[in-house]
Protein backbone atom coordinates (compact mmCIF):
# COMPACT_ATOMS: atom_id res chain seq x y z
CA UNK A 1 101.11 116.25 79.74
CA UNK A 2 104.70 116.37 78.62
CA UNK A 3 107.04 118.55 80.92
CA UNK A 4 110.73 119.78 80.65
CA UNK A 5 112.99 119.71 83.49
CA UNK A 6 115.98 121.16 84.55
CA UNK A 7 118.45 119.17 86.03
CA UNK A 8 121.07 120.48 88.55
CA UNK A 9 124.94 118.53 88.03
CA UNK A 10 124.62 115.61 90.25
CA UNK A 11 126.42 112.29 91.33
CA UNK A 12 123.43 109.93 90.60
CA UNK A 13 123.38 110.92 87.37
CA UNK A 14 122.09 107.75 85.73
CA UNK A 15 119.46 106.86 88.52
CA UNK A 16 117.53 110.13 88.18
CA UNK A 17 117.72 109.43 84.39
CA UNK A 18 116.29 106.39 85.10
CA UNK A 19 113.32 106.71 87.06
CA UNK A 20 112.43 109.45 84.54
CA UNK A 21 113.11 107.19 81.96
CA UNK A 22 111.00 104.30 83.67
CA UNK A 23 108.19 106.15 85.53
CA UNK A 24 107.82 109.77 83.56
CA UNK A 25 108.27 109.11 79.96
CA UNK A 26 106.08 112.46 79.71
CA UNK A 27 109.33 114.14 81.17
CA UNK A 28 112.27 115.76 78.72
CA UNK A 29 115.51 116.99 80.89
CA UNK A 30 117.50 119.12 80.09
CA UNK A 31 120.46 120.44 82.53
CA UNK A 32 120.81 123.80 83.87
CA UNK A 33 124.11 125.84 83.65
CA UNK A 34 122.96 128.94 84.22
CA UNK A 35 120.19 131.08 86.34
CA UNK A 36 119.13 132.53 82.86
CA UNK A 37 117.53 129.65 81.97
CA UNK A 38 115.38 128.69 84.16
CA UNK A 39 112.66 130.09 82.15
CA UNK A 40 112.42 127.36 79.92
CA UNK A 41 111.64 124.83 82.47
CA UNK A 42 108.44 123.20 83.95
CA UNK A 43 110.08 121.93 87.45
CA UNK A 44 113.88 121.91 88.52
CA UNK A 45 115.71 118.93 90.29
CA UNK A 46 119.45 119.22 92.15
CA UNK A 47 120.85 116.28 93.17
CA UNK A 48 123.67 115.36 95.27
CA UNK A 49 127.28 116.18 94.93
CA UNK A 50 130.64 117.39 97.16
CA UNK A 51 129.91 119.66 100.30
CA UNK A 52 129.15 123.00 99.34
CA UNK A 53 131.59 125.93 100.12
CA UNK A 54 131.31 126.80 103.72
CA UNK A 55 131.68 130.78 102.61
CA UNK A 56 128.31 130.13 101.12
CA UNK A 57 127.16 130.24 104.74
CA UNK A 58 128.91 132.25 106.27
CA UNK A 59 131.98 130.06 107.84
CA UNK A 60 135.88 129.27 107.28
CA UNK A 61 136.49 125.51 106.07
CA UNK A 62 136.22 123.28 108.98
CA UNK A 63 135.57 120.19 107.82
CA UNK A 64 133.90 120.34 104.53
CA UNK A 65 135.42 118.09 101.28
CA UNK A 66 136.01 118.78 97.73
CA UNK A 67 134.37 121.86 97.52
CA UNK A 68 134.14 123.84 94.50
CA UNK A 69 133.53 127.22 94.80
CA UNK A 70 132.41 128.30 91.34
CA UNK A 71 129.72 125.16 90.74
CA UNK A 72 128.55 126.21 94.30
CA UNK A 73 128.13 129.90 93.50
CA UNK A 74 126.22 129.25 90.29
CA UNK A 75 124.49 126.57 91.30
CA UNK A 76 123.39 128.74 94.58
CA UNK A 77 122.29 131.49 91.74
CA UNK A 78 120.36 128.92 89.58
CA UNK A 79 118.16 127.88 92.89
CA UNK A 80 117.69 131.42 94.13
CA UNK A 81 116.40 132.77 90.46
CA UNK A 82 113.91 129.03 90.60
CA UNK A 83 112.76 130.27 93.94
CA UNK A 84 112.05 133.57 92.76
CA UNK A 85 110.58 132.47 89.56
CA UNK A 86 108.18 129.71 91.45
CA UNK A 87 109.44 126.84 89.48
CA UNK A 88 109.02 123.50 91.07
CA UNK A 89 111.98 122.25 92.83
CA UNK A 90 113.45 119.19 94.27
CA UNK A 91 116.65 119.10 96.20
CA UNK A 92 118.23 115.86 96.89
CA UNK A 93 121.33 116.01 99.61
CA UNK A 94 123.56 118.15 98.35
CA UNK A 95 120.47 119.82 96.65
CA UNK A 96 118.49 119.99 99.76
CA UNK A 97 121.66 121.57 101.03
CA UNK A 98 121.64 124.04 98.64
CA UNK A 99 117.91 125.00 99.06
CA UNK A 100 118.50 125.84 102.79
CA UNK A 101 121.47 127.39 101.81
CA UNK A 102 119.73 129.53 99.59
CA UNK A 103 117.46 130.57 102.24
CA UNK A 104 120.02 131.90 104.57
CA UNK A 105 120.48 128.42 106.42
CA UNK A 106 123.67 127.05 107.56
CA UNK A 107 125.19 123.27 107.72
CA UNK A 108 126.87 121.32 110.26
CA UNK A 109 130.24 120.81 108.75
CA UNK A 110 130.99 117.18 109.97
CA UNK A 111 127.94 115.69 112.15
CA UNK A 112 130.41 113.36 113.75
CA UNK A 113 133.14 115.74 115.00
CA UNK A 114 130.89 118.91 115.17
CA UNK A 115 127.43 117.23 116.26
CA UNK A 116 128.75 114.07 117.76
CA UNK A 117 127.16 111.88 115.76
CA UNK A 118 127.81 110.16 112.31
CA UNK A 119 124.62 108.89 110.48
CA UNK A 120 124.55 104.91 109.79
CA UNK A 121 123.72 104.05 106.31
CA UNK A 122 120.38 103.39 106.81
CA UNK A 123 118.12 104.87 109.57
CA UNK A 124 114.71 105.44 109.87
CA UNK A 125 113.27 109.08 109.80
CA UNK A 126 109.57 110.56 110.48
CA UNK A 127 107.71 112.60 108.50
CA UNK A 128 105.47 115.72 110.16
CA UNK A 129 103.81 118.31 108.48
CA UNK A 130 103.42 118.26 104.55
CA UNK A 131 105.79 115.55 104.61
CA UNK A 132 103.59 113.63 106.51
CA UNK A 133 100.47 113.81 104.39
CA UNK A 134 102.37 112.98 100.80
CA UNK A 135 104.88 110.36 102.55
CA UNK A 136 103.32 108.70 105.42
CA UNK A 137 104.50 108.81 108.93
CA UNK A 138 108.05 107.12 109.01
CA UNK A 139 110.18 105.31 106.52
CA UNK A 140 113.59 103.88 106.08
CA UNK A 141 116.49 106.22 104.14
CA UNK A 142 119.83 105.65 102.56
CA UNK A 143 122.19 108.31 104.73
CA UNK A 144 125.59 109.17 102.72
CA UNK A 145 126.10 112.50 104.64
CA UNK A 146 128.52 113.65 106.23
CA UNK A 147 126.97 116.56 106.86
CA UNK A 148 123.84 118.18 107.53
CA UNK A 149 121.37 120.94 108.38
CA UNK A 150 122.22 123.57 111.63
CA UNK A 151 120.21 126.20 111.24
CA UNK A 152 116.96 126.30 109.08
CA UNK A 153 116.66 128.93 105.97
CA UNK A 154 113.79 131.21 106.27
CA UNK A 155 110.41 130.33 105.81
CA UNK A 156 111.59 126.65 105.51
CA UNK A 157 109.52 123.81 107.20
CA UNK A 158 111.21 120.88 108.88
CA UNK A 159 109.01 117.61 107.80
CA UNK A 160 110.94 115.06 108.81
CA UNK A 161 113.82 114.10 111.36
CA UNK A 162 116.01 110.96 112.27
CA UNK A 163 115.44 109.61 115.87
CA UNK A 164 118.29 111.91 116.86
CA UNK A 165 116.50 115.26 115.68
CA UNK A 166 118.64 116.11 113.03
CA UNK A 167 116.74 117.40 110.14
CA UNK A 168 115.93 114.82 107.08
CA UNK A 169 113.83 117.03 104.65
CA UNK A 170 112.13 120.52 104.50
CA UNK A 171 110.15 122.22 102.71
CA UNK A 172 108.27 125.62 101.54
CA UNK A 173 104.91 125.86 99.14
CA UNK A 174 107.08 125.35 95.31
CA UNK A 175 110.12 123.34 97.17
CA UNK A 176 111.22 120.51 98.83
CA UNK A 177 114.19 119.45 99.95
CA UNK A 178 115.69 115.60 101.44
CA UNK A 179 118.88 114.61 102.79
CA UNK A 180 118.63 111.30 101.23
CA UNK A 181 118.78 109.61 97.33
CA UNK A 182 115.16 108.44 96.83
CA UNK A 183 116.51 107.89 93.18
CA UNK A 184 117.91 105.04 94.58
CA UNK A 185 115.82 104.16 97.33
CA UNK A 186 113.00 104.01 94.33
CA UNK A 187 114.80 100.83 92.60
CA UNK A 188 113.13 98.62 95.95
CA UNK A 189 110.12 100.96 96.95
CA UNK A 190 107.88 102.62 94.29
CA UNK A 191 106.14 104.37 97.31
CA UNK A 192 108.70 107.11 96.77
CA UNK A 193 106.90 108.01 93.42
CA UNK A 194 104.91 109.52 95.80
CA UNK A 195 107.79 112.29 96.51
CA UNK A 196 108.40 112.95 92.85
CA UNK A 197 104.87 113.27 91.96
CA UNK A 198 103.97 115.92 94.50
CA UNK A 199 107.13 117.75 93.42
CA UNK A 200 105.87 117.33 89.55
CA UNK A 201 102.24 118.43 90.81
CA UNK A 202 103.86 122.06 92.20
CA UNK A 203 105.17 120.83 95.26
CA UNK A 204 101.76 122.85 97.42
């Protein structure tokens, strides 16, 4: 069944293109620029990116790099009008930023100064939940963040945290969001195909 997705700015650009390109030739993208389209889409994907705009949350700049307030804003609007519209979506770091965001969640600024404790570049997270049962129980992830979740939107389920208990990937019936690139991690494990087809299925 051919589908159309939207497709949030992001800085893997070229892997998401091609693990569509690869694994979902049924899949035409298209990218979003604006909440008023999100109509014309099957499923909706945000990707990762600069830290979003601490205002968002409701805090002064700490810490947070290379923000840009007007992508954040109407990127914030596109995810919020998906939500409401119960269009498939899929955040990936800065996009499963944005969907807790969007859900009146707020973000540790710098994990290392602020938390105490910078994430190595790979780690090892497990999965609970609805995470568990489309994912398995634990798996390794590429970490890139400097940043991460503090307190959980509404209605948001966590489904999977690194062995320090920060939050890896959450989720709500229609949405899931994970701090990592599985776009990437998918070039030396097909088992994440498992992640983008439950998103592709509705993401129950």
């Amino acid at each position: 069944m051919k589908m159309q997705i939207g497709l949030l700015q992001s800085s893997r650009a070229a892997d998401i293109e091609a693990l569509f390109r690869t694994h979902y030739p049924q899949v035409t993208c298209q990218v979003l620029n604006s909440h008023l389209t999100v109509g014309e889409v099957d499923a909706v994907l945000a990707g990762g990116g600069p830290d979003l705009t601490p205002g968002l949350y409701g805090q002064e700049n700490r810490a947070s790099r290379q923000v840009n307030p007007e992508r954040d804003a109407r990127e914030l609007d596109t995810i919020k009008a998906v939500l409401a519209a119960d269009v498939p979506f899929l955040g990936l770091c800065r996009g499963a930023q944005l969907l807790n965001v969007a859900l009146g969640g707020t973000l540790w600024q710098d994990l290392e100064t602020e938390r105490g404790c910078a994430h190595p570049e790979m780690h090892s997270v497990k999965f609970s939940g609805a995470g568990a049962r489309h994912l398995g129980e634990q798996a390794l992830v590429n970490s890139t963040h400097h940043q991460g979740i503090d307190r959980v939107g509404s209605g948001l389920e966590v489904i999977a945290t690194a062995d320090d208990g920060l939050p890896e990937a959450w989720y709500r019936p229609g949405a899931i969001g994970v701090q990592f690139h599985p776009e990437t991690l998918i070039k030396d494990d097909l088992g994440w195909l498992r992640l983008f087809d439950w998103w592709l299925a509705g993401a129950a």
